[in-house]
Every structure is written in C-alpha cells, then in structure tokens.
Protein backbone atom coordinates (compact mmCIF):
# COMPACT_ATOMS: atom_id res chain seq x y z
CA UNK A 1 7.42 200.90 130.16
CA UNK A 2 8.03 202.13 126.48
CA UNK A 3 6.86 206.09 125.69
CA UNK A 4 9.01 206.76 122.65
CA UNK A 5 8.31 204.73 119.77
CA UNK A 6 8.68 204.95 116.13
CA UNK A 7 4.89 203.98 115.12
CA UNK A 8 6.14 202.97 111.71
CA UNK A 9 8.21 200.43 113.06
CA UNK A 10 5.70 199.50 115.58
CA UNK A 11 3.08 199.21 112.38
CA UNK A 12 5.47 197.16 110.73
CA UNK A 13 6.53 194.83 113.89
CA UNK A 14 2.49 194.33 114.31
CA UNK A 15 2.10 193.13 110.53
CA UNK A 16 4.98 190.68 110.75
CA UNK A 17 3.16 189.26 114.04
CA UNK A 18 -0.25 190.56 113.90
CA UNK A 19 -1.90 190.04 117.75
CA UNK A 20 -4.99 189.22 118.49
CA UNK A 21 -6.33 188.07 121.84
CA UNK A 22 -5.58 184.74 121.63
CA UNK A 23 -8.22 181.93 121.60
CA UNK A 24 -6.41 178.56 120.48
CA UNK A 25 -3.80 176.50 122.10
CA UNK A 26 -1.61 176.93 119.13
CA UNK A 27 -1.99 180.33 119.03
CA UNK A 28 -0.55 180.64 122.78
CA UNK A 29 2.02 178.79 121.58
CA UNK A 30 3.17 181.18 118.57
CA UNK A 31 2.86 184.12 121.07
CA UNK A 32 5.09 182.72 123.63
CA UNK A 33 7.23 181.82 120.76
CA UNK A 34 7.63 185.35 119.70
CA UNK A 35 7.59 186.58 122.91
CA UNK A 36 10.70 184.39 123.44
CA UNK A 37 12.30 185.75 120.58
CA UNK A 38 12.16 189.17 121.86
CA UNK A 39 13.26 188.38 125.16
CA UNK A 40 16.58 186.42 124.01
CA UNK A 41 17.87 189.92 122.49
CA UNK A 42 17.53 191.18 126.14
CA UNK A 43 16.45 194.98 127.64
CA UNK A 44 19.66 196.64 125.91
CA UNK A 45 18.98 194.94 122.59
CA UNK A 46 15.64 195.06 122.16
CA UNK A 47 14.03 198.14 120.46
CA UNK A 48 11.46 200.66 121.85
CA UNK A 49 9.22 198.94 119.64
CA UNK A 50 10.46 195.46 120.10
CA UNK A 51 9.47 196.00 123.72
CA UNK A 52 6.02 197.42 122.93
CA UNK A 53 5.01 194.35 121.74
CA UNK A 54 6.56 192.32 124.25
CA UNK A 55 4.75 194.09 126.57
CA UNK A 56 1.04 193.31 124.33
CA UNK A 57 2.08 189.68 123.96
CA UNK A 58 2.52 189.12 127.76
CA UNK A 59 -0.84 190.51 128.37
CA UNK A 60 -2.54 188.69 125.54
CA UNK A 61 -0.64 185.74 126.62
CA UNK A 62 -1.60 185.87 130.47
CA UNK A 63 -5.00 187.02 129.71
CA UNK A 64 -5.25 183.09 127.46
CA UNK A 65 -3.86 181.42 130.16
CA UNK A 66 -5.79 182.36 133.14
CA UNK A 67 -8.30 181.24 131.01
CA UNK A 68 -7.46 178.23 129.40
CA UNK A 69 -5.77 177.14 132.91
CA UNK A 70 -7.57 178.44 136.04
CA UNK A 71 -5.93 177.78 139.30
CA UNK A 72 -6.90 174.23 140.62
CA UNK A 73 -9.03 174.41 143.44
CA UNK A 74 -10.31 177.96 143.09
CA UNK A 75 -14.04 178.37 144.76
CA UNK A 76 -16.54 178.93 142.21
CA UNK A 77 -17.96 182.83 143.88
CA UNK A 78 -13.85 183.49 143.69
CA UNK A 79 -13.90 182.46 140.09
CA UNK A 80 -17.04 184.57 139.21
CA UNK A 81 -15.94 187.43 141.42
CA UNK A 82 -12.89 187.54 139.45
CA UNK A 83 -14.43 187.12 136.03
CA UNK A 84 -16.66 190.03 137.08
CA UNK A 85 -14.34 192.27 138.01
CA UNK A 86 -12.19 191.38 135.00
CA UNK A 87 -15.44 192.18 132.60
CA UNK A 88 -16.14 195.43 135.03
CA UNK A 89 -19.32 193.49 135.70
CA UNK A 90 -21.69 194.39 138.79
CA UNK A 91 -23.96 192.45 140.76
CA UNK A 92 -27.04 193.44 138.91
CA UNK A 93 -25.44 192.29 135.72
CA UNK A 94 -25.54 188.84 136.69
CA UNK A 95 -29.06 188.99 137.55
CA UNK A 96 -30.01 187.89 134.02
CA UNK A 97 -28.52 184.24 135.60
CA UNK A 98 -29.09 184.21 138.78
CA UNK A 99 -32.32 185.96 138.89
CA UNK A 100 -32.40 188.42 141.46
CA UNK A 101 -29.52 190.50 143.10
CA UNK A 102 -29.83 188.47 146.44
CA UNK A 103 -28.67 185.37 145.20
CA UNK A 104 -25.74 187.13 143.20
CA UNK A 105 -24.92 188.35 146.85
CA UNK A 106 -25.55 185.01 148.46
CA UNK A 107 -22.98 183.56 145.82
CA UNK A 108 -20.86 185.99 146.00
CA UNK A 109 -20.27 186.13 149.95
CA UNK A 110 -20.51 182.00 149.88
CA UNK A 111 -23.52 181.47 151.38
CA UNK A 112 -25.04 179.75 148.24
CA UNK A 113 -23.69 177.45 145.67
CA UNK A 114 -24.16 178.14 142.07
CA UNK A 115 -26.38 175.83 140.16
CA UNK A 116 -25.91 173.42 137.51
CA UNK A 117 -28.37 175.45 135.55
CA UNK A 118 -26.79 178.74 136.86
CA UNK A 119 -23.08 177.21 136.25
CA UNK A 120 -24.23 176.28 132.70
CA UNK A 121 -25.32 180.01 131.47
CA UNK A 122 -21.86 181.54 133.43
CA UNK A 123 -19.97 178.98 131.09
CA UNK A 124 -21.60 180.50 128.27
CA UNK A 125 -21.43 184.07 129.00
CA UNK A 126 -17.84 183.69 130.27
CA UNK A 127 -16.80 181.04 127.31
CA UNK A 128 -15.35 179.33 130.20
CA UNK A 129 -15.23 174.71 131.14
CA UNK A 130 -18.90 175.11 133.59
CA UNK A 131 -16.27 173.27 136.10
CA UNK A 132 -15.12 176.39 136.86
CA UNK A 133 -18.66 177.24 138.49
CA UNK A 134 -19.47 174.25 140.09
C-alpha cells in the first residue's frame, strides 16, 4: 500500500493513462497492458506513484473481468447475492423485480428460481448476459 505520493506526478501519470472503469474488451486489454508495464520495473523500481496506479488498474481491471467473465457454473441467487452485495444492495431493493421481499428471500436462500421475466430486468439493472440469472 502507497501513503506518500507526489500528487503532481500522480496527476501527470493519470493524464498519460487516464482510467476509467473499464467497459470494452479493448479497453481491458490497454489496462492490463499498462499494468504490465508497471509491473516489469518491479517493487524497487517502480515509483510511489507508479504503484498507485497499479494498484487502480488492478481493481478496475478485476472489477471488468468478473464481469465480462463470471465463473462457469455459478448458481444464479450466488450471482445476484454477489452483485448485491457488490452494489450494497438489500433485499427490498430488488423488490422493484421480484415484487415482494419474499420471493427476493425465496431466491436468495434457493428455494425459487428466478424468472425469465425476472432474469431479463436483473440483466438490465446489472448490465450483465441474463445467462447469468437463469
């Protein structure tokens, strides 16, 4: 973990890379590329700041790729659960979906499959494949 930093540098590593969360394919790409970069010069070599935004890249980058690539034969209620807890979402939150806050429960604890319909408006509030919730 980094505490002393020269923000000037920091500002100026941030313009030459400028993060973002990351949303595309090639995007991930250009992050791991960078984030390669920074690892090559190794924990001695590598500035305060240098390791700042190492640090922000591997989150941004993780963050894309849980995403993009979900772990293959995760349960949907473990996918949502997750998602929620990763939004700081509660069970009367998804009630706008799923109606009332029994089924959330029911979902949640696996006695209840999500819906197409259901799995349809969680892939749009979660910009997520609806195979995730079904």
């Amino acid at each position: 973990m980094t505490t002393n930093y020269d923000p000037n540098l920091y500002g100026n590593l941030l313009v030459e890379y400028l993060p973002g969360v990351i949303q595309t394919e090639d995007e991930n790409e250009k992050a791991i590329e960078f984030a390669g970069r920074l690892m090559k010069k190794g924990d001695t070599n590598r500035s305060p700041e240098e390791t700042r935004l190492l640090d922000l890249l591997i989150i941004l980058i993780e963050n894309y790729e849980e995403k993009a690539y979900p772990i293959a034969g995760a349960k949907p209620a473990d996918t949502l659960r997750s998602l929620m807890d990763e939004h700081e979402l509660k069970q009367t939150d998804m009630v706008v979906i799923f109606v009332s806050q029994g089924v959330v429960s029911q979902v949640l604890n696996g006695k209840r499959e999500i819906s197409k319909a259901q799995a349809r408006k969680l892939s749009e509030r979660f910009r997520l494949p609806i195979d995730m919730f079904i």
